[in-house]
N, C-alpha and C. Protein backbone atom coordinates (compact mmCIF):
# COMPACT_ATOMS: atom_id res chain seq x y z
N UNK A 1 7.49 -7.69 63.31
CA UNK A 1 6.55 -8.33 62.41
C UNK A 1 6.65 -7.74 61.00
N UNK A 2 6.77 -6.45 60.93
CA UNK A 2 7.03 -5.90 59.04
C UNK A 2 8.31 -6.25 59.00
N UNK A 3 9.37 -6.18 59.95
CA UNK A 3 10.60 -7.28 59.14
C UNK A 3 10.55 -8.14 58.26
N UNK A 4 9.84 -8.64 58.89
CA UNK A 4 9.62 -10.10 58.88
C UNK A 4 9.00 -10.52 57.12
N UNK A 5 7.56 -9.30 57.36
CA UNK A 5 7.04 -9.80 56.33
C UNK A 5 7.89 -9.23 55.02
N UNK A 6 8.51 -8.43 54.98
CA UNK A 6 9.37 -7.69 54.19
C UNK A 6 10.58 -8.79 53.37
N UNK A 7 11.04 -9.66 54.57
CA UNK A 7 12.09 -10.70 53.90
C UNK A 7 11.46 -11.43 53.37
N UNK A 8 10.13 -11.77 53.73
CA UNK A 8 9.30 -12.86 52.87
C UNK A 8 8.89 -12.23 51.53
N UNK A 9 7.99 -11.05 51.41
CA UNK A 9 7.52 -10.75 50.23
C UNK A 9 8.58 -10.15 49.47
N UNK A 10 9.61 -9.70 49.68
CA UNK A 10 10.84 -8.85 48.66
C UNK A 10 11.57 -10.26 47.95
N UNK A 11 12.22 -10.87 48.76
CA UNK A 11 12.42 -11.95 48.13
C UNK A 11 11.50 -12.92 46.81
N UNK A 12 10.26 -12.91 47.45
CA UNK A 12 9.57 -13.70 46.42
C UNK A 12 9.35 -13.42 45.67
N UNK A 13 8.75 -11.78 45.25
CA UNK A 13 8.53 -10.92 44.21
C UNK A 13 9.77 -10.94 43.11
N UNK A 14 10.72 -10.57 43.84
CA UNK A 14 12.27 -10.77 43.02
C UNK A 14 12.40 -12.66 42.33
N UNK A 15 12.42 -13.23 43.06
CA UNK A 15 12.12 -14.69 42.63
C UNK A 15 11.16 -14.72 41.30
N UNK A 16 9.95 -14.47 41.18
CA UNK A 16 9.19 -14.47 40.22
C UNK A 16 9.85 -13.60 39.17
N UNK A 17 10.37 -12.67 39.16
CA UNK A 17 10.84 -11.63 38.07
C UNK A 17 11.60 -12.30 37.23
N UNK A 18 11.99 -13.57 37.95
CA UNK A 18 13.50 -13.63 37.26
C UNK A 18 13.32 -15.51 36.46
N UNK A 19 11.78 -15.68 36.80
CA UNK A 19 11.47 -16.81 35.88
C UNK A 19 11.98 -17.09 34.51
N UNK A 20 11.78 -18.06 33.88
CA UNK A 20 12.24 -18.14 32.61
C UNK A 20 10.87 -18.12 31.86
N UNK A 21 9.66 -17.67 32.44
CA UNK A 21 8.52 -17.30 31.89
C UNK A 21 8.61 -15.95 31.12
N UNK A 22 9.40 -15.10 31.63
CA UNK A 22 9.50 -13.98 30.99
C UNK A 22 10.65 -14.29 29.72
N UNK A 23 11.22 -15.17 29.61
CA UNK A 23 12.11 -15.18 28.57
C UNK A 23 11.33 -15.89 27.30
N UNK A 24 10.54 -17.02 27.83
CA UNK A 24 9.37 -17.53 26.67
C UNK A 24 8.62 -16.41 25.68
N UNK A 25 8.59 -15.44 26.60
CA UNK A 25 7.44 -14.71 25.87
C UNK A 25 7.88 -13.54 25.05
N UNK A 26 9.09 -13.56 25.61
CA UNK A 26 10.36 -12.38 24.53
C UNK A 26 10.23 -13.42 23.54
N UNK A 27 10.62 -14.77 23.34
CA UNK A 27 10.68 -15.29 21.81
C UNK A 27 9.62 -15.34 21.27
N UNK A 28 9.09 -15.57 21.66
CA UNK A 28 7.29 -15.48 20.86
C UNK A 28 6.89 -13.85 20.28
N UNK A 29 7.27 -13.09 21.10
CA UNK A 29 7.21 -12.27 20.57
C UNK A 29 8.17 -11.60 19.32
N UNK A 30 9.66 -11.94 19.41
CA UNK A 30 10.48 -12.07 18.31
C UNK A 30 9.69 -13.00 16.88
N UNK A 31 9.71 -14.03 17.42
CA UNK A 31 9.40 -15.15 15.91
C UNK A 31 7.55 -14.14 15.66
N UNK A 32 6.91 -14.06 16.41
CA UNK A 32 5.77 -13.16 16.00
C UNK A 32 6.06 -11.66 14.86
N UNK A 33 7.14 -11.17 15.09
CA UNK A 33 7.23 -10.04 14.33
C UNK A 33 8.04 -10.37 13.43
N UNK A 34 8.96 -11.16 13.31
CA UNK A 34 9.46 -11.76 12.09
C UNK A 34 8.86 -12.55 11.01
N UNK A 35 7.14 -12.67 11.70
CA UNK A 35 6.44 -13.36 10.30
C UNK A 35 5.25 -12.31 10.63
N UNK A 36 5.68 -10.98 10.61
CA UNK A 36 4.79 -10.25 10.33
C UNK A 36 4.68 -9.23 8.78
N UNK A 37 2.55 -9.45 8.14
CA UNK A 37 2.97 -8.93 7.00
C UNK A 37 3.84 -7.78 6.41
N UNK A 38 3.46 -7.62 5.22
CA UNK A 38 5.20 -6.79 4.63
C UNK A 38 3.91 -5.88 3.93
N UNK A 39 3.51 -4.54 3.66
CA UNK A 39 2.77 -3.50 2.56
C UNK A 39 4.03 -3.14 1.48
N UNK A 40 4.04 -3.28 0.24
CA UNK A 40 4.51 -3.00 -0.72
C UNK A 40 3.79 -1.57 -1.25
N UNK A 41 4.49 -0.55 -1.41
CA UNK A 41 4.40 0.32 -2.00
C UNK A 41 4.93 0.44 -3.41
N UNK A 42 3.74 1.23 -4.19
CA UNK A 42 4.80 1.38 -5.68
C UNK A 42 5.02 2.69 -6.10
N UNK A 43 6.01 3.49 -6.73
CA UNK A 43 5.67 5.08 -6.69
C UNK A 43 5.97 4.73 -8.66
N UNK A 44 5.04 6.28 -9.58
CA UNK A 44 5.26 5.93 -10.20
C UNK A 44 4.77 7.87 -10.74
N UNK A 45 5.39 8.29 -12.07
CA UNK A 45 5.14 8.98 -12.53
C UNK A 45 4.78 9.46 -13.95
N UNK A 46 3.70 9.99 -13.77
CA UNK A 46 3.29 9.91 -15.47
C UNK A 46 3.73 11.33 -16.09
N UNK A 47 3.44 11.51 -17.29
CA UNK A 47 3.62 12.49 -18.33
C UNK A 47 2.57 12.98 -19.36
N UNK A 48 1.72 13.75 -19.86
CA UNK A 48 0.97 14.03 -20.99
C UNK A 48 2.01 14.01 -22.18
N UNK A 49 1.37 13.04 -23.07
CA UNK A 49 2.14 13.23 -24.41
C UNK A 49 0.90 13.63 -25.21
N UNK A 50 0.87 14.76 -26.09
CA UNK A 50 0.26 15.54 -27.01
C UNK A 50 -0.42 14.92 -28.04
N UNK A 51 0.35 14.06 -28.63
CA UNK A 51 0.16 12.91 -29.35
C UNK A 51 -0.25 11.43 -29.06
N UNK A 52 0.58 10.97 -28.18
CA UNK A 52 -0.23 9.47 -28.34
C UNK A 52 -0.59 9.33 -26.49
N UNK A 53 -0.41 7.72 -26.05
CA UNK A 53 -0.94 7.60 -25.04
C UNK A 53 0.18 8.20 -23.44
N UNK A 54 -0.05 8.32 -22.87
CA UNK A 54 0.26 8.66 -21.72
C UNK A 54 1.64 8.19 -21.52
N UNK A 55 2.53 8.46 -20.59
CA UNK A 55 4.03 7.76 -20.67
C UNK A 55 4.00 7.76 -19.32
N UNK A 56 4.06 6.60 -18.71
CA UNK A 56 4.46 5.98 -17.51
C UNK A 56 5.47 5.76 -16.71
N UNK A 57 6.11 5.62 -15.79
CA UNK A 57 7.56 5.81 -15.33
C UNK A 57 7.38 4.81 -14.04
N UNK A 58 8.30 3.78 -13.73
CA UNK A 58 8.11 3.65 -12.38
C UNK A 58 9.05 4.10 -11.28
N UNK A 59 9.20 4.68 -10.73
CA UNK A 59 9.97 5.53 -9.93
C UNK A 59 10.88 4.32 -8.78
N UNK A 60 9.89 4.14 -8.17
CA UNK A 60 10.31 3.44 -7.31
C UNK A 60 9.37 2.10 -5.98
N UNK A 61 10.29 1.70 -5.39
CA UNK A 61 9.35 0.36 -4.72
C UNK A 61 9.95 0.18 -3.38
N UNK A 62 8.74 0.15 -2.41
CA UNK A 62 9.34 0.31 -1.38
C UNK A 62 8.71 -0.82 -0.49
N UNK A 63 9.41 -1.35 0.38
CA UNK A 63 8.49 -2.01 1.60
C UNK A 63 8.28 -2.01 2.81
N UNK A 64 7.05 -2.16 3.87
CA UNK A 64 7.37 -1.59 4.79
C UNK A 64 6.20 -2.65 5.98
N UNK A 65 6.88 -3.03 6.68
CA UNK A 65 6.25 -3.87 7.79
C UNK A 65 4.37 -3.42 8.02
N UNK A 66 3.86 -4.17 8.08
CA UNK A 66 2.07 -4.09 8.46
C UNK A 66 1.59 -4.53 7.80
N UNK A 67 0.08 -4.34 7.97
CA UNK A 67 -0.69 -4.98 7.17
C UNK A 67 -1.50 -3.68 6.80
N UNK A 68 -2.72 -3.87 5.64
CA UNK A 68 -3.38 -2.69 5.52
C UNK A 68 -4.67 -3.43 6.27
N UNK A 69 -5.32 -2.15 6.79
CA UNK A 69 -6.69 -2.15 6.92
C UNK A 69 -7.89 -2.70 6.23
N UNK A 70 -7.94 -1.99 5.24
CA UNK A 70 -8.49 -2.33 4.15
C UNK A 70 -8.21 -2.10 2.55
N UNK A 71 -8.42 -2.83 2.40
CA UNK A 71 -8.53 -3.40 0.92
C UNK A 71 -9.67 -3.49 -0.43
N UNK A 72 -9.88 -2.08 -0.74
CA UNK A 72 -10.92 -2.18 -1.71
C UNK A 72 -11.20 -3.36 -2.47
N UNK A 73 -12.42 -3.40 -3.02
CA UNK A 73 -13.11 -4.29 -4.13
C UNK A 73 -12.92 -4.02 -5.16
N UNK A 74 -12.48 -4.47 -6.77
CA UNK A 74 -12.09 -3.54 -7.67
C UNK A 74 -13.44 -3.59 -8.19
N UNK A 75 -13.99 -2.78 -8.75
CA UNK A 75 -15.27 -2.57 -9.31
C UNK A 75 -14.38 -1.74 -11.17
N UNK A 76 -14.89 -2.24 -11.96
CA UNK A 76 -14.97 -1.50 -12.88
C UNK A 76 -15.35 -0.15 -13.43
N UNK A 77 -16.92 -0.31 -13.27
CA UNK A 77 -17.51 0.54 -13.28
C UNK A 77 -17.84 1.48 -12.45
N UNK A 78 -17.07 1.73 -11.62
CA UNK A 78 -16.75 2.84 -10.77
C UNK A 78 -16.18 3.66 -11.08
N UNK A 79 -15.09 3.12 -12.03
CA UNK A 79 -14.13 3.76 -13.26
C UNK A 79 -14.98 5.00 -13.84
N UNK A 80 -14.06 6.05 -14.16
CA UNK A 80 -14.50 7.23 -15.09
C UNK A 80 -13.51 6.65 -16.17
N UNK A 81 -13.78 7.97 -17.64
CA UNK A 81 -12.53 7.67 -18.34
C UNK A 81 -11.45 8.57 -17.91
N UNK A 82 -10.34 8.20 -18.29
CA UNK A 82 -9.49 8.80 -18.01
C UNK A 82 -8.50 8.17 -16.80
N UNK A 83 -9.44 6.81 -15.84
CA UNK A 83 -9.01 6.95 -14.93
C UNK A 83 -7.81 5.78 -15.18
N UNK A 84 -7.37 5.21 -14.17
CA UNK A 84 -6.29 4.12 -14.68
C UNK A 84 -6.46 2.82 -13.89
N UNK A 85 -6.42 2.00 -14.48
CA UNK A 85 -6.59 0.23 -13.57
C UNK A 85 -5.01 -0.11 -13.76
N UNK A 86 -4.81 -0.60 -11.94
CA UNK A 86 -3.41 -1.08 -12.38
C UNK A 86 -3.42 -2.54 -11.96
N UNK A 87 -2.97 -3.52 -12.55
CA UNK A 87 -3.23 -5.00 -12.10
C UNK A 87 -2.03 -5.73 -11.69
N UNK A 88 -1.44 -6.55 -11.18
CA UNK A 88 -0.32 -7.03 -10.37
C UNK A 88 -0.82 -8.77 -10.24
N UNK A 89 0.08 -8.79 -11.46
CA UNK A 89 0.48 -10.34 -11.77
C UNK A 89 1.24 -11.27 -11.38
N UNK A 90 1.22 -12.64 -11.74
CA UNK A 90 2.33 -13.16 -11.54
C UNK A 90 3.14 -13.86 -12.88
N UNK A 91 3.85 -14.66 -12.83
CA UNK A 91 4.82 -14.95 -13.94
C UNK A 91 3.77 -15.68 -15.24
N UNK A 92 2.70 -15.91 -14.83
CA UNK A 92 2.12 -16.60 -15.91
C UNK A 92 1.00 -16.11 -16.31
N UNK A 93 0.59 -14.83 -16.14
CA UNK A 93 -0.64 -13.58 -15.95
C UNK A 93 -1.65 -13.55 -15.37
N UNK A 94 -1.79 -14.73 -14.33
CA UNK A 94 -2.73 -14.44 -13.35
C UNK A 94 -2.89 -13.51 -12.16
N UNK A 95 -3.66 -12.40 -12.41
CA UNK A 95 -3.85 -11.48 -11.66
C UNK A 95 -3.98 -11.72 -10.14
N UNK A 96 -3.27 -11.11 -9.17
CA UNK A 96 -3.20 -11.32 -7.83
C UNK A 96 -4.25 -10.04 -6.83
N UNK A 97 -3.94 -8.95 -8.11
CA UNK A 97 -4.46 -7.81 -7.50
C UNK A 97 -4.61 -6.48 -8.58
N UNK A 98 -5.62 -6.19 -8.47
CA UNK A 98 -6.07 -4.76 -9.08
C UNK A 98 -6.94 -3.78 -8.68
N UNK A 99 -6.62 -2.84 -8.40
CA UNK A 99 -7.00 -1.47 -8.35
C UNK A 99 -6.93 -0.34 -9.55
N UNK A 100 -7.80 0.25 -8.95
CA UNK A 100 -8.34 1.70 -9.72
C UNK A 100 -7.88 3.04 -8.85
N UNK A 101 -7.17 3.81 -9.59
CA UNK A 101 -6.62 5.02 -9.66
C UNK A 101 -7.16 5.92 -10.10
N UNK A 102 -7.97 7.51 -9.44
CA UNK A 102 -8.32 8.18 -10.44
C UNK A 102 -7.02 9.27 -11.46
N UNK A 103 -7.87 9.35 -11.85
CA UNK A 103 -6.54 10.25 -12.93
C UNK A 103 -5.94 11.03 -12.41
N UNK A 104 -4.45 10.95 -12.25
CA UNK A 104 -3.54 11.39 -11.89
C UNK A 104 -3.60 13.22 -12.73
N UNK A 105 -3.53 12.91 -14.07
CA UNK A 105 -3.32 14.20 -15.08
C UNK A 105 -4.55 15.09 -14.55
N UNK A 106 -5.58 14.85 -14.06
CA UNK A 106 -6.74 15.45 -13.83
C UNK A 106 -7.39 15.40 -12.92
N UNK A 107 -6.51 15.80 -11.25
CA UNK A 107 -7.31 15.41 -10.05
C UNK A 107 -8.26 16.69 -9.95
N UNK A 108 -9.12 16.72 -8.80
CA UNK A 108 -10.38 17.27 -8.45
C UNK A 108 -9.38 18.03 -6.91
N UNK A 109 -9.38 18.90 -7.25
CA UNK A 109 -8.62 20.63 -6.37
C UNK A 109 -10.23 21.17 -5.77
N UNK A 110 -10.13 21.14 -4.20
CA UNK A 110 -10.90 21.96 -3.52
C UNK A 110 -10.24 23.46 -3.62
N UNK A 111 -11.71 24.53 -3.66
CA UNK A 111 -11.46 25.62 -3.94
C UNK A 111 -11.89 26.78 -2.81
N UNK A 112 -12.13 27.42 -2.20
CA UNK A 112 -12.38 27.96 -1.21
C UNK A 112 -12.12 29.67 -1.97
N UNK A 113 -12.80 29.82 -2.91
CA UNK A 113 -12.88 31.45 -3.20
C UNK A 113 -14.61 32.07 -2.39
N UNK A 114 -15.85 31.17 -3.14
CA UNK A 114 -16.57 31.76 -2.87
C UNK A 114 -17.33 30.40 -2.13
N UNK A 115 -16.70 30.07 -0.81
CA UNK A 115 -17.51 29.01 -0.48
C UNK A 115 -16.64 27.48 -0.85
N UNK A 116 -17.00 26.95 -0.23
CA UNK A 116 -16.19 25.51 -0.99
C UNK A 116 -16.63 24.65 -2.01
N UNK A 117 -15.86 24.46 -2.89
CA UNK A 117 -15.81 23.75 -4.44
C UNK A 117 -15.15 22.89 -5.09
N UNK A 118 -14.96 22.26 -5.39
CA UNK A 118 -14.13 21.62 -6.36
C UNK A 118 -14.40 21.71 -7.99
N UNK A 119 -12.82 21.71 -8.52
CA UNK A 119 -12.76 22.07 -9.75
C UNK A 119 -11.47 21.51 -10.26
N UNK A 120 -11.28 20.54 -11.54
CA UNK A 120 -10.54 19.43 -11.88
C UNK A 120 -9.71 20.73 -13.02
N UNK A 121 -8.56 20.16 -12.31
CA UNK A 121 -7.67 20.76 -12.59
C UNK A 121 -6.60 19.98 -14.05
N UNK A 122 -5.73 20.34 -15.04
CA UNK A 122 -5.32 19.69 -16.37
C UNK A 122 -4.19 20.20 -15.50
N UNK A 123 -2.91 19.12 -15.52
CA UNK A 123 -1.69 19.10 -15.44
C UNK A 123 -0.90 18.11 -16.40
N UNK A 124 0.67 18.76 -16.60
CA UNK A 124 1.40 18.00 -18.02
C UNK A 124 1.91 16.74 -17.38
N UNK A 125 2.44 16.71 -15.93
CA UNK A 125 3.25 15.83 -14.94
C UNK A 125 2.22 15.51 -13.79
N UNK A 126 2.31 13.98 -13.13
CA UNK A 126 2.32 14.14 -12.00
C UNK A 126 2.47 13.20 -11.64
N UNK A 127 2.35 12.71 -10.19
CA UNK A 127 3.02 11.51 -9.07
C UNK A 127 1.76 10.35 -8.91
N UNK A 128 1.67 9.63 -8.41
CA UNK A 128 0.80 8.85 -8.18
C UNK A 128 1.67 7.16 -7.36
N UNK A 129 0.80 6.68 -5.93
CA UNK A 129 1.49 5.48 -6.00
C UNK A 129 0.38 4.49 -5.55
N UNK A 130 0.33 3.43 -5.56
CA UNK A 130 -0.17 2.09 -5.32
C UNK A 130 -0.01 2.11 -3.79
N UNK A 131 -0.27 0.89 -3.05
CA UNK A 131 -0.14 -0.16 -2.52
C UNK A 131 -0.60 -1.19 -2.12
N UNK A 132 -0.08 -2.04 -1.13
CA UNK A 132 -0.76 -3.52 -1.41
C UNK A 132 -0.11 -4.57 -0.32
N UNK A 133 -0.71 -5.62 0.05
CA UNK A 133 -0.03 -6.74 0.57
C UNK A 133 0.72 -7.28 -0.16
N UNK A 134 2.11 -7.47 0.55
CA UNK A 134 3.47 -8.12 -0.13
C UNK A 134 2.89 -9.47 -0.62
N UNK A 135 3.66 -9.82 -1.57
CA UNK A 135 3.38 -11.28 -2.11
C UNK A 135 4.58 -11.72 -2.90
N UNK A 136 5.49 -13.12 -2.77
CA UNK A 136 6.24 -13.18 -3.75
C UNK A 136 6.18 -13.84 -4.82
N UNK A 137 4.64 -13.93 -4.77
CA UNK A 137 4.10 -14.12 -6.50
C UNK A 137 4.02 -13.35 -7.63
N UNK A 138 3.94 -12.16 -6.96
CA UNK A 138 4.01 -11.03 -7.87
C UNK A 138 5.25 -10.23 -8.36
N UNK A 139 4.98 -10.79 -9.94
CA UNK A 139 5.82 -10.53 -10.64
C UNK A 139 5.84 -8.97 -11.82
N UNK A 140 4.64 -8.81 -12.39
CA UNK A 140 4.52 -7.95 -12.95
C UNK A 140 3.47 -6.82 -12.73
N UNK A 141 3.75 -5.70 -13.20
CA UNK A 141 2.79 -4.49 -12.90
C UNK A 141 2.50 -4.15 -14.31
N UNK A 142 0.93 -3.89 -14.16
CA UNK A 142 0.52 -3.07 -15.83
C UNK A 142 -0.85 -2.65 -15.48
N UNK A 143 -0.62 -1.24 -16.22
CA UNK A 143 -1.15 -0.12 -16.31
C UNK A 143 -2.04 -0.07 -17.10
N UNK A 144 -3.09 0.12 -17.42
CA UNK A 144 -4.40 0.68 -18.41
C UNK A 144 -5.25 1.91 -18.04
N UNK A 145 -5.54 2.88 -19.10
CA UNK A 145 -6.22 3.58 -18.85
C UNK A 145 -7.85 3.73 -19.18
N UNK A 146 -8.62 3.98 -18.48
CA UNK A 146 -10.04 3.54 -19.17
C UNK A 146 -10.43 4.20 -20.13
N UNK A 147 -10.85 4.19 -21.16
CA UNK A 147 -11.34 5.01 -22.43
C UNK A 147 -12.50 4.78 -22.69
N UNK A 148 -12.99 5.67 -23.79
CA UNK A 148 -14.74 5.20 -23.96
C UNK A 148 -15.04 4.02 -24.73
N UNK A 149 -13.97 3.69 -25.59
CA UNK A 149 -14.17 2.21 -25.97
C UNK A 149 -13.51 1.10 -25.04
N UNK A 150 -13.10 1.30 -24.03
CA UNK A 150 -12.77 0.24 -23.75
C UNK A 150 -11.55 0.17 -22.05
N UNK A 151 -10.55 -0.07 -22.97
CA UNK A 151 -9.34 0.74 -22.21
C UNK A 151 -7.94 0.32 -22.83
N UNK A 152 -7.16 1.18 -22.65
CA UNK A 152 -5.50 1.07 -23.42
C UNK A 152 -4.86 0.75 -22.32
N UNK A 153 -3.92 0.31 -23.17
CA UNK A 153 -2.39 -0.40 -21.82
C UNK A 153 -1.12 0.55 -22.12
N UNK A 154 -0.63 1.36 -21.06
CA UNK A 154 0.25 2.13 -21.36
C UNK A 154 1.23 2.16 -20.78
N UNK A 155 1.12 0.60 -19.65
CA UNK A 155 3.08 0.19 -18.66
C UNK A 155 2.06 -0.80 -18.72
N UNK A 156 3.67 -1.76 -19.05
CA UNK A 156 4.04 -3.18 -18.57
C UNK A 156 5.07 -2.95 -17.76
N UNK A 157 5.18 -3.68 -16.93
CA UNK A 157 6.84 -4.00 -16.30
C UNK A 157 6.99 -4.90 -15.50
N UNK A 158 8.42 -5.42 -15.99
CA UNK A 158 8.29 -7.12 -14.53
C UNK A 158 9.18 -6.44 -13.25
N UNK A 159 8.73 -6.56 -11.81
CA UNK A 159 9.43 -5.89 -10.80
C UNK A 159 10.57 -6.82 -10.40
């Protein structure tokens, strides 16, 4: 009698394995990750100039499969001065996307001498990068920094 049932259930189990149900769902899952979103990264580096406004650099651009989590609100006035709005256009200057950066030249360094602190530190160089949901509307990147009147533009660039 377990012979028995053995030729019946080994067989059938093997039978099912070998459906073409399992091959449906490999393509679905292919064409699924091939229209999956793209995060654009931007890397970029600034400079203190002594004299006039800030000097901008874009280093480099990268992309990389996912989506983000979340996605801040740009608020303005959340802004300090100093800090930087970067906006991401398309060919005819309608903004797709902008964010706020705090100041790169002047981040906020935890301190751990007497207890924990922070204390904003003046540097001549430093790194800073973006990112964002891919889009191939977006054509240009530009930079402003907030000031007390207002704010200056210190990168344009078309990617």
């Amino acid at each position: 009698m377990k012979n028995v049932l053995y030729l019946f259930v080994f067989p059938s189990l093997l039978l099912c394995n070998l459906l073409p149900t399992n091959s449906l769902s490999w393509e679905v899952n292919k064409v699924s990750f091939k229209n999956a979103s793209q995060i654009t990264y931007l890397f970029f580096k600034v400079e203190k100039n002594g004299t006039g406004p800030d000097k901008i650099i874009l280093q480099g651009k990268k992309q990389a499969p996912g989506k983000l989590k979340f996605q801040p609100a740009f608020d303005r006035n959340s802004g300090n001065v100093g800090d930087y709005i970067v906006s991401l256009t398309d060919v005819g200057g309608k903004e797709i996307v902008k964010q706020l950066v705090e100041n790169p030249l002047n981040p906020e360094m935890e301190s751990f001498d007497n207890g924990i602190g922070r204390n904003k530190v003046s540097l001549q160089n430093a790194e800073f990068s973006i990112r964002y949901p891919h889009s191939d509307e977006i054509r240009v990147v530009k930079i402003e920094k907030i000031t007390k009147e207002g704010s200056e533009q210190l990168f344009i660039q078309k990617l």
